[in-house]
PDB file of N, CA and C in Angstrom:
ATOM      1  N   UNK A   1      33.440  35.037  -8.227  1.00  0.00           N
ATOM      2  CA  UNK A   1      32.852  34.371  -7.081  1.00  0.00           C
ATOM      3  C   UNK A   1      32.697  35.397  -5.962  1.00  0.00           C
ATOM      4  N   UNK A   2      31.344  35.587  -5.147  1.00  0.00           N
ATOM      5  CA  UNK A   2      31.526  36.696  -4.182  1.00  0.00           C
ATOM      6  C   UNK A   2      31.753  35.789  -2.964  1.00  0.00           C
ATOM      7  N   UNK A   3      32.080  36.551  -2.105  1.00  0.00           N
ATOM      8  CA  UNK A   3      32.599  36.123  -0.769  1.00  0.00           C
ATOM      9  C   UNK A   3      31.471  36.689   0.357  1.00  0.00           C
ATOM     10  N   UNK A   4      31.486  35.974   1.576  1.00  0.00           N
ATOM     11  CA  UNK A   4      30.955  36.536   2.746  1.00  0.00           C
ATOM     12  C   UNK A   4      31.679  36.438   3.914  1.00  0.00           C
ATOM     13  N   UNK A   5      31.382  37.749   4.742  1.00  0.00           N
ATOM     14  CA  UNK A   5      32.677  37.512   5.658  1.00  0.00           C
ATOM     15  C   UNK A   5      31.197  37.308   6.842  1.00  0.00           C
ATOM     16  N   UNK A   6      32.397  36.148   7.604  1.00  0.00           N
ATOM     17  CA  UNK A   6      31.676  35.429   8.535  1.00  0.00           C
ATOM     18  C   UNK A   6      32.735  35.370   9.655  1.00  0.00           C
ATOM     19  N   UNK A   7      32.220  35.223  11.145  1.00  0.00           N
ATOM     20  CA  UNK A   7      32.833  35.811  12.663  1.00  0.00           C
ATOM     21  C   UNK A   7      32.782  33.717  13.411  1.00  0.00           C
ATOM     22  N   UNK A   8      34.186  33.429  13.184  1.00  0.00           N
ATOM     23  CA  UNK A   8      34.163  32.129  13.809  1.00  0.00           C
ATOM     24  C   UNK A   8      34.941  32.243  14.697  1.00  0.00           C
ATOM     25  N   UNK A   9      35.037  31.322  15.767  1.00  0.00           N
ATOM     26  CA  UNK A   9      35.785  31.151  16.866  1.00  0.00           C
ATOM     27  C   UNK A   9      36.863  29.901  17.041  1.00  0.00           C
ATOM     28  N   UNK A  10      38.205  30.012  16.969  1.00  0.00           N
ATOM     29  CA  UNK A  10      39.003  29.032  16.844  1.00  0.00           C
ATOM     30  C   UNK A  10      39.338  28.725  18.164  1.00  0.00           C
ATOM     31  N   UNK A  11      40.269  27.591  18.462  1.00  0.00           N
ATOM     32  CA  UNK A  11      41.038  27.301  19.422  1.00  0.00           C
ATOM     33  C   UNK A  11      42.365  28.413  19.432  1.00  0.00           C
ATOM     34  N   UNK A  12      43.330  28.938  20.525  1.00  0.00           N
ATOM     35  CA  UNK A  12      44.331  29.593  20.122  1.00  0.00           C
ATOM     36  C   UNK A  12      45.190  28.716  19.400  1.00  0.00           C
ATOM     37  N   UNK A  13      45.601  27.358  19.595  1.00  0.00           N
ATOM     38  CA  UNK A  13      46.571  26.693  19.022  1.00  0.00           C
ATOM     39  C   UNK A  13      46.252  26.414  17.628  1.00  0.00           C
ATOM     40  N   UNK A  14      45.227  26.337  16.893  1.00  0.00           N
ATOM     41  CA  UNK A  14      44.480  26.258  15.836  1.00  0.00           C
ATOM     42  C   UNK A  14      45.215  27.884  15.287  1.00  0.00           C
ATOM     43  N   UNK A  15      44.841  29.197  16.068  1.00  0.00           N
ATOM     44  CA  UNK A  15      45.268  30.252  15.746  1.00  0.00           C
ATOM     45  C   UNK A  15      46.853  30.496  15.164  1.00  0.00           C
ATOM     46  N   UNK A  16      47.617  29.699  16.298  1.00  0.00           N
ATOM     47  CA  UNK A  16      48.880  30.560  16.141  1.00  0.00           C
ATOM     48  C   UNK A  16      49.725  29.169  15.039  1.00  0.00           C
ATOM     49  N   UNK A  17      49.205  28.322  14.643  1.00  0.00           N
ATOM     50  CA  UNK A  17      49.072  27.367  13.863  1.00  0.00           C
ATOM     51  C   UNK A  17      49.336  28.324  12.327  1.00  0.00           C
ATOM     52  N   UNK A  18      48.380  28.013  12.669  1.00  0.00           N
ATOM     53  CA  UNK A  18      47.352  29.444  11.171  1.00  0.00           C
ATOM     54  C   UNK A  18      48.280  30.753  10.767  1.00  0.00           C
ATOM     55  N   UNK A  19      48.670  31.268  11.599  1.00  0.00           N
ATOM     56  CA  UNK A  19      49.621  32.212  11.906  1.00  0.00           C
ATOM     57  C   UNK A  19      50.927  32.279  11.725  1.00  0.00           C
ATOM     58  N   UNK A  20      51.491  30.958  11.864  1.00  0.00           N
ATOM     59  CA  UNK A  20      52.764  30.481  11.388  1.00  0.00           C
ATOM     60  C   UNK A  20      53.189  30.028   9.867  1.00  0.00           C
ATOM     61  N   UNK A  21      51.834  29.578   9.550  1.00  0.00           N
ATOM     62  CA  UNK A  21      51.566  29.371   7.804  1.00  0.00           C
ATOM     63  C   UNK A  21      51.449  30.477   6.983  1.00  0.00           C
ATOM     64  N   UNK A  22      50.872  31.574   7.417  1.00  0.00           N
ATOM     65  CA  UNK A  22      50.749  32.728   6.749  1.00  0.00           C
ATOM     66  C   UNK A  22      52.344  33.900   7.323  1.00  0.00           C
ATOM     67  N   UNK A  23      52.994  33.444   8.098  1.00  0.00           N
ATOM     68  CA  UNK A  23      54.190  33.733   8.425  1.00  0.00           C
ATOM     69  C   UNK A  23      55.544  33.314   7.458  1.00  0.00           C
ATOM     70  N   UNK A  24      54.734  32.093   7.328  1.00  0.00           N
ATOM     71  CA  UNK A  24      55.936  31.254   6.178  1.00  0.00           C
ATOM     72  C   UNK A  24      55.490  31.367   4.825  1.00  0.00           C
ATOM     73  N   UNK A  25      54.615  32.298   5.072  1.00  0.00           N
ATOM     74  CA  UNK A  25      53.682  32.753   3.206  1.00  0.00           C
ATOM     75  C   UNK A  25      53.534  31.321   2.491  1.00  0.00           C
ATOM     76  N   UNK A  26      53.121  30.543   3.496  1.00  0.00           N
ATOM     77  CA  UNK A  26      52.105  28.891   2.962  1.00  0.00           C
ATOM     78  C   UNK A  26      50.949  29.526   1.852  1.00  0.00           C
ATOM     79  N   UNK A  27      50.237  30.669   3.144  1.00  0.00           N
ATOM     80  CA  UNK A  27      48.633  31.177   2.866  1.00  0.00           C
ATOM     81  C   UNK A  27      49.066  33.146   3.087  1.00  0.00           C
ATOM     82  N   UNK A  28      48.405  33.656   2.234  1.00  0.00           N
ATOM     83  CA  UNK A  28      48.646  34.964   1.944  1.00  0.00           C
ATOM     84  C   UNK A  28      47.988  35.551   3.473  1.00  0.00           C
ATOM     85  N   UNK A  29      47.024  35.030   3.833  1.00  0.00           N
ATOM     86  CA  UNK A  29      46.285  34.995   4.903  1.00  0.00           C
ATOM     87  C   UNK A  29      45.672  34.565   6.057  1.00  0.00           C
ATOM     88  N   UNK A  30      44.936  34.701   7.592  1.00  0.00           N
ATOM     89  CA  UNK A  30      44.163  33.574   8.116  1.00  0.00           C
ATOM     90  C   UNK A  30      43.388  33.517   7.189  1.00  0.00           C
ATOM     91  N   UNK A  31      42.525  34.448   6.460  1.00  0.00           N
ATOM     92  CA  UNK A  31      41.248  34.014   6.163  1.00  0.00           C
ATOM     93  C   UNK A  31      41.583  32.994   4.794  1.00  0.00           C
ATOM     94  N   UNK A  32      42.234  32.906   3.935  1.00  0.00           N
ATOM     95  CA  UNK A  32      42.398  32.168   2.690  1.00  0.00           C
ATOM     96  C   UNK A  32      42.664  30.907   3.363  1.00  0.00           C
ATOM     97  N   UNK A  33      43.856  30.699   4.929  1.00  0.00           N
ATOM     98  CA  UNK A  33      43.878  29.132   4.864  1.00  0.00           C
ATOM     99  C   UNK A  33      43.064  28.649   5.507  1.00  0.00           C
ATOM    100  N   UNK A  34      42.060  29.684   6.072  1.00  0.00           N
ATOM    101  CA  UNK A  34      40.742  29.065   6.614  1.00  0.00           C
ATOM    102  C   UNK A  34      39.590  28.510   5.532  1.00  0.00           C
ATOM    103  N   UNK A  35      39.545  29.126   4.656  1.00  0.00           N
ATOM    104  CA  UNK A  35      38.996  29.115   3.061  1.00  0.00           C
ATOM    105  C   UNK A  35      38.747  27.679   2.541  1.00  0.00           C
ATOM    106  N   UNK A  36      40.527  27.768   2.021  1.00  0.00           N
ATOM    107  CA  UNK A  36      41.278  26.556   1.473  1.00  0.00           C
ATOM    108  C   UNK A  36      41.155  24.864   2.796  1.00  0.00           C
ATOM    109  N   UNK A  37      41.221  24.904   3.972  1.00  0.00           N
ATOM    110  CA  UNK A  37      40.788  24.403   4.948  1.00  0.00           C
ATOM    111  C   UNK A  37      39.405  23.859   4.886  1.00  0.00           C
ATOM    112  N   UNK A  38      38.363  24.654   5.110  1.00  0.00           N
ATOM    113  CA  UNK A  38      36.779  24.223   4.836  1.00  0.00           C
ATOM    114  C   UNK A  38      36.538  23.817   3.327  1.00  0.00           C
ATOM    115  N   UNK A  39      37.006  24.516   2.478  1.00  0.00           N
ATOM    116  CA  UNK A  39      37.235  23.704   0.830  1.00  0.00           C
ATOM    117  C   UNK A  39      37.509  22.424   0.778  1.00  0.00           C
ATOM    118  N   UNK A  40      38.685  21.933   1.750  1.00  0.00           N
ATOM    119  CA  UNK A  40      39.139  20.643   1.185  1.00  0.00           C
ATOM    120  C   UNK A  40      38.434  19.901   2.653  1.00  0.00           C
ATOM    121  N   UNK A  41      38.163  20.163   3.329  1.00  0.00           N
ATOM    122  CA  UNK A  41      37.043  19.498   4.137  1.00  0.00           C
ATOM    123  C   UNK A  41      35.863  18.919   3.654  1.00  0.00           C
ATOM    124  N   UNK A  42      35.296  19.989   3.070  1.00  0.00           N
ATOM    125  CA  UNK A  42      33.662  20.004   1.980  1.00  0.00           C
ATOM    126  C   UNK A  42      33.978  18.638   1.286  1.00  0.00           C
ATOM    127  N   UNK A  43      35.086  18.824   0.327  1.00  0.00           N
ATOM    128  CA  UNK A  43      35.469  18.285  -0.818  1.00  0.00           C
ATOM    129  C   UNK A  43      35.440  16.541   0.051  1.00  0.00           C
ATOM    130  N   UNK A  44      36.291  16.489   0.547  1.00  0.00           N
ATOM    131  CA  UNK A  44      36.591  14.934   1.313  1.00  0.00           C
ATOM    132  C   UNK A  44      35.508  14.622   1.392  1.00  0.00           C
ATOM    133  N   UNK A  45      34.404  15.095   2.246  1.00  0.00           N
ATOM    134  CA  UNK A  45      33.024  14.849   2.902  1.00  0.00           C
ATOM    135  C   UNK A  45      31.989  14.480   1.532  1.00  0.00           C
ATOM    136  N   UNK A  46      32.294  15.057   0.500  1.00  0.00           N
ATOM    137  CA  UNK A  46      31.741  14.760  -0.583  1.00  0.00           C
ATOM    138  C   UNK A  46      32.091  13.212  -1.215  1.00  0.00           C
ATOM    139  N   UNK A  47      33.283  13.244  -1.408  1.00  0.00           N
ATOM    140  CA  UNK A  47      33.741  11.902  -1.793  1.00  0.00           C
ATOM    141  C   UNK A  47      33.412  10.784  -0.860  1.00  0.00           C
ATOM    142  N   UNK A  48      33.611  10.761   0.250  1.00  0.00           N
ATOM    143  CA  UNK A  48      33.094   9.933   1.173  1.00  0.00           C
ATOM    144  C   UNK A  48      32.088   9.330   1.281  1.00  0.00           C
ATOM    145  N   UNK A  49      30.982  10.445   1.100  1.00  0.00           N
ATOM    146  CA  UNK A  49      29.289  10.241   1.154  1.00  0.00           C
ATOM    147  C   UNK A  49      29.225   9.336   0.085  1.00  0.00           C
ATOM    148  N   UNK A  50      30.231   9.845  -1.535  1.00  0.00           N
ATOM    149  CA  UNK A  50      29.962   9.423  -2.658  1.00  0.00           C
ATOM    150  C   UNK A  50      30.192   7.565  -2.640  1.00  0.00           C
ATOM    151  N   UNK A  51      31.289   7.830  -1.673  1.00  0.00           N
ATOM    152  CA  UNK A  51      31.922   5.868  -1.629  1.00  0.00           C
ATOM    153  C   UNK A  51      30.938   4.928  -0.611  1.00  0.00           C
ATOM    154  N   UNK A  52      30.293   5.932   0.056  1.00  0.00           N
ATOM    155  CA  UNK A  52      29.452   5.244   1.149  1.00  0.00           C
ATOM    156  C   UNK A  52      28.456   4.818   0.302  1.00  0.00           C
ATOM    157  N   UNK A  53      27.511   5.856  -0.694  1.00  0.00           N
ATOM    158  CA  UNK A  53      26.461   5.295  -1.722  1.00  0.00           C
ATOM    159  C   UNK A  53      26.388   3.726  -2.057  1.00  0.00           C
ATOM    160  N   UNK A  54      28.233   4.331  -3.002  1.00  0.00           N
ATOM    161  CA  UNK A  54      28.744   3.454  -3.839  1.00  0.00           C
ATOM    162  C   UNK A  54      28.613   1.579  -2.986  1.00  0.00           C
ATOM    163  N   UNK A  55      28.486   1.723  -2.058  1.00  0.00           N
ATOM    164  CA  UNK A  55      29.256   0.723  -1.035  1.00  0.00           C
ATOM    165  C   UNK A  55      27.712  -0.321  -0.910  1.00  0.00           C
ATOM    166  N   UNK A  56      26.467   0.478  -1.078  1.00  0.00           N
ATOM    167  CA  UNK A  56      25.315   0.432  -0.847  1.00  0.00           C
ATOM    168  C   UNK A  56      24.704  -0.565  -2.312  1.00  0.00           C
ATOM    169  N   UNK A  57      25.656   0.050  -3.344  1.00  0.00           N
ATOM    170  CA  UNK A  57      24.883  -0.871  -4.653  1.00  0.00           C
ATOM    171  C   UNK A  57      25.610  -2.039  -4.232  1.00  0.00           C
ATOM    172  N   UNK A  58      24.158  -3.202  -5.640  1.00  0.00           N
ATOM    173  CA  UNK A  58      24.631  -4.446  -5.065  1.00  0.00           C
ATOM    174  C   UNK A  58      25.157  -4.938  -6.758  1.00  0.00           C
ATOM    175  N   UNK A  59      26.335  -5.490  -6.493  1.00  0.00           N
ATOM    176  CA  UNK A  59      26.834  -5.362  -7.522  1.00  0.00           C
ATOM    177  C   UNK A  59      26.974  -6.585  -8.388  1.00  0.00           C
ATOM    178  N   UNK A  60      25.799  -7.661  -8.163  1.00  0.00           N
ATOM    179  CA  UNK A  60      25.390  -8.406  -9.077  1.00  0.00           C
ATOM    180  C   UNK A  60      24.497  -7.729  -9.958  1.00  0.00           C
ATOM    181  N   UNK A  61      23.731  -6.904  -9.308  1.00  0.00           N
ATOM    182  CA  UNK A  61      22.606  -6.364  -9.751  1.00  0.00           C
ATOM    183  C   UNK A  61      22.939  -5.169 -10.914  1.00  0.00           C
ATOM    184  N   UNK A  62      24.055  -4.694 -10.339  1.00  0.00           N
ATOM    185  CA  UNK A  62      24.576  -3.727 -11.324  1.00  0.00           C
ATOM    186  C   UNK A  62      25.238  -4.381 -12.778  1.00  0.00           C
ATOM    187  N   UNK A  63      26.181  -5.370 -12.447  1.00  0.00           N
ATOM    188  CA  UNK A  63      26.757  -5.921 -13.603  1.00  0.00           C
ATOM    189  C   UNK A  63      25.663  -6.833 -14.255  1.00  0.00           C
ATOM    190  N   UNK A  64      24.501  -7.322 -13.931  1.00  0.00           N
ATOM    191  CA  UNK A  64      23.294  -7.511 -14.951  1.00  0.00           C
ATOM    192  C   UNK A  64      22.723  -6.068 -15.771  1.00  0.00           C
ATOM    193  N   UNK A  65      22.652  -4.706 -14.899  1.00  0.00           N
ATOM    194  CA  UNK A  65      22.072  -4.006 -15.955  1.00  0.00           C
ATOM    195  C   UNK A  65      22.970  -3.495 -16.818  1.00  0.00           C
ATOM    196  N   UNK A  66      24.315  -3.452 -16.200  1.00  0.00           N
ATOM    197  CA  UNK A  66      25.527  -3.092 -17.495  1.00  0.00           C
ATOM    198  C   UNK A  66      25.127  -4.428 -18.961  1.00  0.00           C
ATOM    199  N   UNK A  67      25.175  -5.406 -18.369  1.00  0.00           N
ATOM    200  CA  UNK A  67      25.313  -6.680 -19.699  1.00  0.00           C
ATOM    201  C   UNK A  67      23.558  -6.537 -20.008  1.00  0.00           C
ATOM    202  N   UNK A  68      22.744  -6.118 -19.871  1.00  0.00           N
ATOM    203  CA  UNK A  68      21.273  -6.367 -19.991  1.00  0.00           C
ATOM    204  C   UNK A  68      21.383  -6.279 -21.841  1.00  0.00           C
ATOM    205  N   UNK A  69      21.454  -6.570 -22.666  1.00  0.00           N
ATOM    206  CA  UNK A  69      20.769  -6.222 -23.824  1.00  0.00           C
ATOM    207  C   UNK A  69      21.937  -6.472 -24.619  1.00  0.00           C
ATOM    208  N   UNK A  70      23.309  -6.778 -24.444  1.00  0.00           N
ATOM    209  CA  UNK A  70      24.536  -6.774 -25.130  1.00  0.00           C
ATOM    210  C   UNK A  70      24.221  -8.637 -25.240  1.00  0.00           C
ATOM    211  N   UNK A  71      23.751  -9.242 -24.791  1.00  0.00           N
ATOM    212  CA  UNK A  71      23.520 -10.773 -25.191  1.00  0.00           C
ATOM    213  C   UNK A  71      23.041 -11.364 -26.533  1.00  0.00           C
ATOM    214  N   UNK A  72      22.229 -10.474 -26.990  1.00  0.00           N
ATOM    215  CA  UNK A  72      21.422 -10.305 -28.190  1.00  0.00           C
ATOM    216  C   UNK A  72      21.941  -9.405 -29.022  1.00  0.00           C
ATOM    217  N   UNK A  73      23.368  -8.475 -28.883  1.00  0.00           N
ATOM    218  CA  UNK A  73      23.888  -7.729 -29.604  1.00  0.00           C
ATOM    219  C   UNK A  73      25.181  -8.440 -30.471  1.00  0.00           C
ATOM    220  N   UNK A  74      25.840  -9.280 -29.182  1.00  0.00           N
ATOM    221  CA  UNK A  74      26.974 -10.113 -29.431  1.00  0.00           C
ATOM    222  C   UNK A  74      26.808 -10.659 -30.703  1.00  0.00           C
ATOM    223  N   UNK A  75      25.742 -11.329 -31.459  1.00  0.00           N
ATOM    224  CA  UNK A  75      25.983 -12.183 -32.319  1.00  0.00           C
ATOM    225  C   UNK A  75      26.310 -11.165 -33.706  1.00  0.00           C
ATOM    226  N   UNK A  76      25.296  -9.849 -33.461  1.00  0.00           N
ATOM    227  CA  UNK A  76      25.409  -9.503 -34.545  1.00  0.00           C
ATOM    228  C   UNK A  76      26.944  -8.669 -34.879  1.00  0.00           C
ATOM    229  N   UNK A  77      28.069  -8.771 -33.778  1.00  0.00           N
ATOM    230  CA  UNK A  77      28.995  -8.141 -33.741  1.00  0.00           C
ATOM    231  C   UNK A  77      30.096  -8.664 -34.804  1.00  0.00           C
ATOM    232  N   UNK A  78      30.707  -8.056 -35.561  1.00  0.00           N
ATOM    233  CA  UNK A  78      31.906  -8.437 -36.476  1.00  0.00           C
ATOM    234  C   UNK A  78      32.928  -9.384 -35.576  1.00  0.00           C
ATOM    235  N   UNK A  79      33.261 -10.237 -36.203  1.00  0.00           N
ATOM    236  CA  UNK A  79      34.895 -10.639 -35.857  1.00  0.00           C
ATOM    237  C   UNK A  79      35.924  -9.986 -35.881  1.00  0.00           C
ATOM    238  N   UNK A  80      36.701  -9.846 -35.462  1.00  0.00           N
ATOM    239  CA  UNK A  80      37.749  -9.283 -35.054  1.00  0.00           C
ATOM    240  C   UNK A  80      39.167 -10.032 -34.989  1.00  0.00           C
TER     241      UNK A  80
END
């Protein structure tokens, strides 16, 4: 994976935060728990969007196209 180094501007308390984690060898580095930080940010923001979609189907509509065609399958199904 290549990397790019990029020039951001924190709060100091954000800093010496950051600083105390890589003090207590949490993070080898600022820049890795800044990394790992925007990673699991991304990541949340992803899932979120994903449940907001989700939130959007209508879910009569969905559980008709799940059963659509299994009505006419049922009979020919074995007993069990």
């Amino acid at each position: 994976m290549s990397t790019a180094k990029i020039a951001i501007t924190i709060d100091d308390k954000l800093v010496e935060k950051i600083d105390s984690l890589v003090r207590k060898r949490i993070f080898p580095s600022r820049s890795r728990a800044i990394q790992e930080a925007v990673s699991e940010k991304l990541s949340r923001l992803d899932k979120s969007r994903l449940a907001k979609e989700c939130s959007k189907l209508d879910i009569a509509s969905e559980q008709h196209l799940a059963e659509e065609g299994t009505s006419s399958e049922i009979e020919s199904w074995p007993e069990y």
